[in-house]
PDB file of N, CA and C in Angstrom:
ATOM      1  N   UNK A   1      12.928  26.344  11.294  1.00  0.00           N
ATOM      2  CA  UNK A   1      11.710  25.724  11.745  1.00  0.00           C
ATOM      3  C   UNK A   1      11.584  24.351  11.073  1.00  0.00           C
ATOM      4  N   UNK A   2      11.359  23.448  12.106  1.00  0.00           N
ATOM      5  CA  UNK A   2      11.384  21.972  11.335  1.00  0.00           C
ATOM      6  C   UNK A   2       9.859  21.869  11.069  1.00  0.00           C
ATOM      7  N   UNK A   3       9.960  20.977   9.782  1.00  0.00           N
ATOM      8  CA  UNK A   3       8.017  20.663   9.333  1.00  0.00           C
ATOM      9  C   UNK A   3       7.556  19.208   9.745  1.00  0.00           C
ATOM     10  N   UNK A   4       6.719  19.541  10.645  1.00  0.00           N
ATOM     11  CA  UNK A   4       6.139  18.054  10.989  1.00  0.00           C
ATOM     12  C   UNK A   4       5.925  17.370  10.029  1.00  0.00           C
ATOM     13  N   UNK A   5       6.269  16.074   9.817  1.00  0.00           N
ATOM     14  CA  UNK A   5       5.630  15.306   9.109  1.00  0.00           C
ATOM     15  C   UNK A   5       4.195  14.265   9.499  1.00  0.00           C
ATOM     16  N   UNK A   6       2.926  14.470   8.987  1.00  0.00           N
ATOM     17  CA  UNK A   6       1.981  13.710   9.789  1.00  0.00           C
ATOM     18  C   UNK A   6       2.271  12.175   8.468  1.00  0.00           C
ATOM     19  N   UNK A   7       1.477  11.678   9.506  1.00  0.00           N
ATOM     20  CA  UNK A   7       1.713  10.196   9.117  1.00  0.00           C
ATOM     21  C   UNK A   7       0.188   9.705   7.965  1.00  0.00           C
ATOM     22  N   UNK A   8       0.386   9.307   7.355  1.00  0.00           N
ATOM     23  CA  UNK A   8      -0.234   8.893   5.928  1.00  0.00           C
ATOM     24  C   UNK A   8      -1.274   8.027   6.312  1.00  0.00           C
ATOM     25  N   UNK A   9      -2.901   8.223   6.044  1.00  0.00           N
ATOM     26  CA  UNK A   9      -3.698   7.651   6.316  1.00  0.00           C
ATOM     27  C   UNK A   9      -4.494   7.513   4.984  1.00  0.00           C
ATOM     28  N   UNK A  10      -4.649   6.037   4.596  1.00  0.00           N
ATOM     29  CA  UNK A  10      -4.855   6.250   3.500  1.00  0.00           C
ATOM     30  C   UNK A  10      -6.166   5.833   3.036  1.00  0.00           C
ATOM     31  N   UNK A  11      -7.383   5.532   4.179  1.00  0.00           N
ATOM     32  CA  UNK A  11      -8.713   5.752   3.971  1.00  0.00           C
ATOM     33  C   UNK A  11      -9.083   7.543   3.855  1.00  0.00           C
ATOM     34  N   UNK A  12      -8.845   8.252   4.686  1.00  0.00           N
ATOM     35  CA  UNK A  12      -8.593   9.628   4.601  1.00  0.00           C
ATOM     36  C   UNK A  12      -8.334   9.961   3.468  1.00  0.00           C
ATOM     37  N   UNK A  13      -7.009   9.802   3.014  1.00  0.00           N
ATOM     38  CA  UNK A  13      -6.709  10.187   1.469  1.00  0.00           C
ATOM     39  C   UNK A  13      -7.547  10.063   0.446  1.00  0.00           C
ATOM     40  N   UNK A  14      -8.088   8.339   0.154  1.00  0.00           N
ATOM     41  CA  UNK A  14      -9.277   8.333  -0.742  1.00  0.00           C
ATOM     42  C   UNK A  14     -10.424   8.714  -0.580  1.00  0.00           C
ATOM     43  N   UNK A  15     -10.944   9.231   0.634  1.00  0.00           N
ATOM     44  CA  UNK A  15     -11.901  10.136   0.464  1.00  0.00           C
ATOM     45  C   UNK A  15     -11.794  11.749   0.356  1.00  0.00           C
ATOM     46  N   UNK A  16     -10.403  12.347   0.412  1.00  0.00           N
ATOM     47  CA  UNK A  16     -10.091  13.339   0.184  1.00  0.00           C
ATOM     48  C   UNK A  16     -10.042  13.137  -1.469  1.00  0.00           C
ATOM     49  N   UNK A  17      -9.427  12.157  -2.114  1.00  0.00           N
ATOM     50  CA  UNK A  17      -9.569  12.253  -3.680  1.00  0.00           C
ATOM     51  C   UNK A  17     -11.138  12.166  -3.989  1.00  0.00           C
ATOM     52  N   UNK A  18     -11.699  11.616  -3.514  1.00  0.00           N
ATOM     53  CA  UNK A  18     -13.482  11.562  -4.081  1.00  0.00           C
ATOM     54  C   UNK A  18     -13.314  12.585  -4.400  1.00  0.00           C
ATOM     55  N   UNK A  19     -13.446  13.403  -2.703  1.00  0.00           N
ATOM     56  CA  UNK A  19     -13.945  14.897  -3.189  1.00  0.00           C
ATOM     57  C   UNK A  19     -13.920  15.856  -4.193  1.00  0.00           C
ATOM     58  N   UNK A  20     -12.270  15.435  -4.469  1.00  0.00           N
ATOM     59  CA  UNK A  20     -11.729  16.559  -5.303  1.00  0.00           C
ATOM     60  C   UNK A  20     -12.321  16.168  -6.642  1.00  0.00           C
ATOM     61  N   UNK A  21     -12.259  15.043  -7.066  1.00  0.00           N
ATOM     62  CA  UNK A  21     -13.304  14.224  -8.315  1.00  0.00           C
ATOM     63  C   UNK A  21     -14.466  15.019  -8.320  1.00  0.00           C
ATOM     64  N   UNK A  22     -15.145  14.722  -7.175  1.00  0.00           N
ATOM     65  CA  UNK A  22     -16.693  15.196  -7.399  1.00  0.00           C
ATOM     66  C   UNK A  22     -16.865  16.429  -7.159  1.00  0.00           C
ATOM     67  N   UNK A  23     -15.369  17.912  -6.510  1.00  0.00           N
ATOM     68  CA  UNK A  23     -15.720  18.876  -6.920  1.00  0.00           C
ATOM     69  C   UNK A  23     -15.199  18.989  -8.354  1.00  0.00           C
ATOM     70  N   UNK A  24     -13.867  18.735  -9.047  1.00  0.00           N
ATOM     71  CA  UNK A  24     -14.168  18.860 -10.449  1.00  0.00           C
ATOM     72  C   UNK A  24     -14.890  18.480 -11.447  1.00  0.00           C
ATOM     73  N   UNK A  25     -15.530  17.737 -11.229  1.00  0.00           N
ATOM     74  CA  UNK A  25     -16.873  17.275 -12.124  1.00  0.00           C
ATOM     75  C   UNK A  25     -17.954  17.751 -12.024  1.00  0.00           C
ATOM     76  N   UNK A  26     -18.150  18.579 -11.413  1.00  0.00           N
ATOM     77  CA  UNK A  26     -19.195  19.572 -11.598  1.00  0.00           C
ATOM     78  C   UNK A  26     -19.091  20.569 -12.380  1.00  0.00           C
ATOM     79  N   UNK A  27     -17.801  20.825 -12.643  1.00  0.00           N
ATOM     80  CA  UNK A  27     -17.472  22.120 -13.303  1.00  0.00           C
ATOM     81  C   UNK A  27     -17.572  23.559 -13.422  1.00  0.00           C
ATOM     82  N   UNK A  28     -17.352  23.542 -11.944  1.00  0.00           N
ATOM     83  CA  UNK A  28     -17.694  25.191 -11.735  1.00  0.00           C
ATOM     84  C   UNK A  28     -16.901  26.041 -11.049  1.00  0.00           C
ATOM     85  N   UNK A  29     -15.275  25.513 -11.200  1.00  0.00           N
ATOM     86  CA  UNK A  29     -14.730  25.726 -10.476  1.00  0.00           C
ATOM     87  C   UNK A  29     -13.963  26.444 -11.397  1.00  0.00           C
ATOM     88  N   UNK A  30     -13.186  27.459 -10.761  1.00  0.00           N
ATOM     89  CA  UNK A  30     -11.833  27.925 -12.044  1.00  0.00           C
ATOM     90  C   UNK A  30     -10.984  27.335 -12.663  1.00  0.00           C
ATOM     91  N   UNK A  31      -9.652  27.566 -13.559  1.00  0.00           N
ATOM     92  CA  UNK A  31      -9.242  26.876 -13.973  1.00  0.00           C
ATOM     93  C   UNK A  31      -7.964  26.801 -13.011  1.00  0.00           C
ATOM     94  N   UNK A  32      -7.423  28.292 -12.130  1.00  0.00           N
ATOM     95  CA  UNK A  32      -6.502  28.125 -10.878  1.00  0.00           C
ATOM     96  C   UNK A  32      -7.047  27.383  -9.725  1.00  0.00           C
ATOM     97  N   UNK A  33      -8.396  27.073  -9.919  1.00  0.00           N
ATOM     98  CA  UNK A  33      -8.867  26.180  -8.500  1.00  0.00           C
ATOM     99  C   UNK A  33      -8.737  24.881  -9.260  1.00  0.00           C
ATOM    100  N   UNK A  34      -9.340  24.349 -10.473  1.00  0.00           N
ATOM    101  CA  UNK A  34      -9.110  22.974 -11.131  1.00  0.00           C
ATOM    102  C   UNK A  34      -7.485  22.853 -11.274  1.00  0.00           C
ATOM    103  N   UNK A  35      -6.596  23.769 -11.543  1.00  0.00           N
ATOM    104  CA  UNK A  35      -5.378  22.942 -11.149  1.00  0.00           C
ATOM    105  C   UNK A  35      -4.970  22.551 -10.315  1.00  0.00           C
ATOM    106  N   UNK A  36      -5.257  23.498  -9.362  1.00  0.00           N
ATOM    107  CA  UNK A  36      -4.552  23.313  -7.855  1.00  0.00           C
ATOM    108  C   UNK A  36      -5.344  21.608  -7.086  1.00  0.00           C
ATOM    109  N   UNK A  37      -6.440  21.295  -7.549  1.00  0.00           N
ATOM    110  CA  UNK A  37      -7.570  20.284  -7.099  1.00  0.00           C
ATOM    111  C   UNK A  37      -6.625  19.668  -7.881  1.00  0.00           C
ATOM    112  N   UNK A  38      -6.097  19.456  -9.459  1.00  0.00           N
ATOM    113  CA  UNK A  38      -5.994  18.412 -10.049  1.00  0.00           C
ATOM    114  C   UNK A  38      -4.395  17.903  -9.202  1.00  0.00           C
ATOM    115  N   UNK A  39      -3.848  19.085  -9.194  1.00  0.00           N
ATOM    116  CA  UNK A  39      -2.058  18.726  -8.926  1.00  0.00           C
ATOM    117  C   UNK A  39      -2.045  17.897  -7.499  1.00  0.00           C
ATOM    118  N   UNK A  40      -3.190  18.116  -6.254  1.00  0.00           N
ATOM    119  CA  UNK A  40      -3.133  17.776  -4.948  1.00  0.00           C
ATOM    120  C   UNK A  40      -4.345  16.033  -5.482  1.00  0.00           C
ATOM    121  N   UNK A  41      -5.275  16.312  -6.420  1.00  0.00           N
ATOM    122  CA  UNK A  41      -5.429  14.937  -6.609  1.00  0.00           C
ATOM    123  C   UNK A  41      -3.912  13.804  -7.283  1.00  0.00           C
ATOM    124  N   UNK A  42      -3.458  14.408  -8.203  1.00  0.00           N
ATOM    125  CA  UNK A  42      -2.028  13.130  -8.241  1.00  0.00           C
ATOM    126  C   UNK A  42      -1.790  12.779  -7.327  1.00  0.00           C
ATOM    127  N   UNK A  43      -1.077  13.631  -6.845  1.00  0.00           N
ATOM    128  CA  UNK A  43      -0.312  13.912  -5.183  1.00  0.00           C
ATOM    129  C   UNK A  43      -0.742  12.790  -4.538  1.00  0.00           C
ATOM    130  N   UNK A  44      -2.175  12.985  -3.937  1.00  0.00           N
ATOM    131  CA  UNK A  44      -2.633  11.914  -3.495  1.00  0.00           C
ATOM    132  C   UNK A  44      -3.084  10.610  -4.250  1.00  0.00           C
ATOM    133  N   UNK A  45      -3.171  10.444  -5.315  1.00  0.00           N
ATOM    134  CA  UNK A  45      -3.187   8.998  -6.390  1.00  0.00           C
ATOM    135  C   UNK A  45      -1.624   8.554  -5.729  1.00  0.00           C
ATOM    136  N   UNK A  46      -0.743   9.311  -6.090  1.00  0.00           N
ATOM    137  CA  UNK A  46       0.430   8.786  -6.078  1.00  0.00           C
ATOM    138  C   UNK A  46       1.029   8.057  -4.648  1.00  0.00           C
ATOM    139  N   UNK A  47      -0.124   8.860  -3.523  1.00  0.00           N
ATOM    140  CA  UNK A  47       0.377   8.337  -2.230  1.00  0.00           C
ATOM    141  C   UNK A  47      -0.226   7.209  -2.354  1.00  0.00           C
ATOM    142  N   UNK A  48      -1.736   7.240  -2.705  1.00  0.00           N
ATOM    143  CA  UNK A  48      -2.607   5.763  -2.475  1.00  0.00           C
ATOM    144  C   UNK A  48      -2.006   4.703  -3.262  1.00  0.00           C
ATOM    145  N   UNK A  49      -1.415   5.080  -4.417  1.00  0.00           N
ATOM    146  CA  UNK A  49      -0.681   3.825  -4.933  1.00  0.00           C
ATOM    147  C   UNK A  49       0.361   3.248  -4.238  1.00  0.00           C
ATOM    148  N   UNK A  50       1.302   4.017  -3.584  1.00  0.00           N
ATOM    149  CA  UNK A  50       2.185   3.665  -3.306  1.00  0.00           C
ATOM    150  C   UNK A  50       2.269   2.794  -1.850  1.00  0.00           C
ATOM    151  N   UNK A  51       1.010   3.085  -0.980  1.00  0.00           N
ATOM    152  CA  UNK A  51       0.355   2.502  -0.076  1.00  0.00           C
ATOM    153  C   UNK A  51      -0.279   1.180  -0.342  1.00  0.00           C
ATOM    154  N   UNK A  52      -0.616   1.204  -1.365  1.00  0.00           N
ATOM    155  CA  UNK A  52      -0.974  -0.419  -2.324  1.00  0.00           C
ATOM    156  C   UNK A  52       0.061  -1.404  -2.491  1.00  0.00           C
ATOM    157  N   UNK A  53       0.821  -0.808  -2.927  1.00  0.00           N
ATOM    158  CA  UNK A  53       2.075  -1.426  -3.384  1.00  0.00           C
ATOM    159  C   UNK A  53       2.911  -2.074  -2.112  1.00  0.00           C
ATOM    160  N   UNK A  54       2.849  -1.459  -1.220  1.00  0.00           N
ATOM    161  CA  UNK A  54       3.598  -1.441   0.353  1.00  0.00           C
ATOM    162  C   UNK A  54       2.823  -2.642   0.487  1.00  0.00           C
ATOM    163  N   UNK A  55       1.618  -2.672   0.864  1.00  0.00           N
ATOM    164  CA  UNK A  55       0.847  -3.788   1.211  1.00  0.00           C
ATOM    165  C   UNK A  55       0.431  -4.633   0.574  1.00  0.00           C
ATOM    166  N   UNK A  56       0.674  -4.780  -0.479  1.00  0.00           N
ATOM    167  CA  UNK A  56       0.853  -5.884  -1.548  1.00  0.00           C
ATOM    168  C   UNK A  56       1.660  -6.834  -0.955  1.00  0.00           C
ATOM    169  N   UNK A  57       3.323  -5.968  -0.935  1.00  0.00           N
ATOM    170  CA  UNK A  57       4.624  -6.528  -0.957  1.00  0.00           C
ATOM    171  C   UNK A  57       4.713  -7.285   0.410  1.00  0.00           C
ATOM    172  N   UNK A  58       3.715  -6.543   1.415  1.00  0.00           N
ATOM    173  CA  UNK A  58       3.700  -7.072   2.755  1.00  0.00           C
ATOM    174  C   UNK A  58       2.622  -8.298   2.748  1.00  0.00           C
ATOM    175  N   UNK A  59       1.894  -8.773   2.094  1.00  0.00           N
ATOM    176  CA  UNK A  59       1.027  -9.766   2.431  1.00  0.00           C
ATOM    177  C   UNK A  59       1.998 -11.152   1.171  1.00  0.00           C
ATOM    178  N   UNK A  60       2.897 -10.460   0.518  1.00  0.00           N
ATOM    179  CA  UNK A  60       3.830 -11.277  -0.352  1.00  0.00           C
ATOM    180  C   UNK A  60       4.655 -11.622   0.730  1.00  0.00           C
ATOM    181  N   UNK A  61       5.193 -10.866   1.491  1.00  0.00           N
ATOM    182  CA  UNK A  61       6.094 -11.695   2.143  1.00  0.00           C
ATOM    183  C   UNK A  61       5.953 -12.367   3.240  1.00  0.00           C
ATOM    184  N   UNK A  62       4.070 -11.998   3.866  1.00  0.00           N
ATOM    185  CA  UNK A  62       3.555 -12.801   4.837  1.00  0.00           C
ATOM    186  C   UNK A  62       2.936 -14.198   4.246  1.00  0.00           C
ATOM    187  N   UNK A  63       2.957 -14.380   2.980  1.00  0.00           N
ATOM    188  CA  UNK A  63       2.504 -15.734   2.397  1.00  0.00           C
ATOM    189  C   UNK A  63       3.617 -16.132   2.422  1.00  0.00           C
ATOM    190  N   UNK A  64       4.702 -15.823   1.460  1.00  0.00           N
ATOM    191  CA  UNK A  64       5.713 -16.846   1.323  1.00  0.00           C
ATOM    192  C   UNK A  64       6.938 -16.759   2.902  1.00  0.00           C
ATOM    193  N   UNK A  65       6.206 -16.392   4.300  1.00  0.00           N
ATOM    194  CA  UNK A  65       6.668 -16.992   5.090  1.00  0.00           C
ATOM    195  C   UNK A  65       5.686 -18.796   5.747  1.00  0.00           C
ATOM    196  N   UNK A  66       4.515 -17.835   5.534  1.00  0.00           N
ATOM    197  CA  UNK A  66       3.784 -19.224   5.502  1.00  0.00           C
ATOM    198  C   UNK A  66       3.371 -20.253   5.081  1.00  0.00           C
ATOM    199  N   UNK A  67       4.288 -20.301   4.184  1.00  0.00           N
ATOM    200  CA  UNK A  67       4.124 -21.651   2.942  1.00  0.00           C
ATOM    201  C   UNK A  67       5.201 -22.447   3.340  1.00  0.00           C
ATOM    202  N   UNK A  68       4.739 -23.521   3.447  1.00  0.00           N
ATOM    203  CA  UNK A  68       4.999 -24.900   3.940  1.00  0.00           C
ATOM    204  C   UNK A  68       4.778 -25.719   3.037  1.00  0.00           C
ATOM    205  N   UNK A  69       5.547 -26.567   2.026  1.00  0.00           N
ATOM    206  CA  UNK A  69       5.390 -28.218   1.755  1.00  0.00           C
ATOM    207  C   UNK A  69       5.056 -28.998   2.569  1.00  0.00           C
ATOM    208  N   UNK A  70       3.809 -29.600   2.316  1.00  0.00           N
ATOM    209  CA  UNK A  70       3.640 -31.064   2.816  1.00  0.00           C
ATOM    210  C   UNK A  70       2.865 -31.632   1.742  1.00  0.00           C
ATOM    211  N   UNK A  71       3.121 -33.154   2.068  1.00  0.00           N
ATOM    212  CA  UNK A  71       2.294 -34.188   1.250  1.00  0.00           C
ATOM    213  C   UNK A  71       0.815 -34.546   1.676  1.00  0.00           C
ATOM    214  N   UNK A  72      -0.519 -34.501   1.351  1.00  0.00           N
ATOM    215  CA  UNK A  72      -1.271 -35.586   2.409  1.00  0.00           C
ATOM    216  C   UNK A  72      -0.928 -36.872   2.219  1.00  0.00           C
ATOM    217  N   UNK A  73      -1.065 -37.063   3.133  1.00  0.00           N
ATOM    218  CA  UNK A  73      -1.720 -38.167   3.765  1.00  0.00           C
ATOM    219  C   UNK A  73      -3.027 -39.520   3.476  1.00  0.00           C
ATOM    220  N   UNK A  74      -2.980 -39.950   2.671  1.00  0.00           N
ATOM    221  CA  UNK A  74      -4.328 -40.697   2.202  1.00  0.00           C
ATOM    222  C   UNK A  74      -4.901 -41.607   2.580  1.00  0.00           C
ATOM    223  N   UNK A  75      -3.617 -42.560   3.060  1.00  0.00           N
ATOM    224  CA  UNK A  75      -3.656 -43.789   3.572  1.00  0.00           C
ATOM    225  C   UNK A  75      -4.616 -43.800   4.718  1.00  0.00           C
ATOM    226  N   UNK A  76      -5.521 -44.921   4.766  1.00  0.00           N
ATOM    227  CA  UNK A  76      -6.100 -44.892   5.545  1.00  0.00           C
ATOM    228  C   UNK A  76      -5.455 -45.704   6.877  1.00  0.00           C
ATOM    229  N   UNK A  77      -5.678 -45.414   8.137  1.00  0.00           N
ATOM    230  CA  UNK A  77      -4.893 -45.498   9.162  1.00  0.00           C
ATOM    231  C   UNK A  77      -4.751 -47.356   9.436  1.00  0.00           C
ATOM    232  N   UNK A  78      -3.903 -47.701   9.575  1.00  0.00           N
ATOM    233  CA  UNK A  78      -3.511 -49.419  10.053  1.00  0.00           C
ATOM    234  C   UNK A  78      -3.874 -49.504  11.687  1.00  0.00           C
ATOM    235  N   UNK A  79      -4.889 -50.927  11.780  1.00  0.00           N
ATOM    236  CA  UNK A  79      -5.740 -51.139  13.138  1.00  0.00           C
ATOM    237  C   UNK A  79      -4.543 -51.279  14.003  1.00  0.00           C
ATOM    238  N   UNK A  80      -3.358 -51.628  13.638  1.00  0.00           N
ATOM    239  CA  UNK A  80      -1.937 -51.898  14.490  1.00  0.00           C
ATOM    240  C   UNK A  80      -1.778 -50.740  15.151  1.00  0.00           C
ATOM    241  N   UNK A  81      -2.142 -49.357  14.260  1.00  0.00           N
ATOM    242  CA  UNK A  81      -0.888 -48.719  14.908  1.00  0.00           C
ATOM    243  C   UNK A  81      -2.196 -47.513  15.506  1.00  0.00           C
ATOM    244  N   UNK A  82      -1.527 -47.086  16.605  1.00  0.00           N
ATOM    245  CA  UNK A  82      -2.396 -46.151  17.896  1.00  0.00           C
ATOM    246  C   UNK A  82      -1.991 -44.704  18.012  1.00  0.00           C
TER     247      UNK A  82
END
């Protein structure tokens, strides 16, 4: 049996980590339910970082396609030329 893989949404994710925050901080949970919350919160830290990082690297390489040298221009324009 093959396992779907769903595709990584990563507003979803950080509000799936809230949760798990604001159910362990209440503290009323077990200590087999606080692990299992803590091990699936990394999990997801580790995706949201790594989703950061992706789009970091992608707006790095959408600047330094759009960077261009030029000089201005100061001179003010000559009545000669049209």
């Amino acid at each position: 049996m093959a396992i779907k893989k769903t595709k990584f949404d990563f507003d979803t994710s950080l509000k799936e980590l809230e949760s798990i925050v604001a159910a362990m901080e209440k503290g009323n949970l077990s200590l087999e339910e606080s692990l299992k919350l803590f091990s699936e919160g990394i999990l997801l830290t580790k995706k949201c970082q790594a989703a950061i990082k992706a789009a970091e690297q992608k707006v790095k390489i959408l600047i330094g396609e759009n960077l261009v040298d030029f000089e201005l221009d100061n001179k003010e324009p000559r009545e000669d030329e049209d």
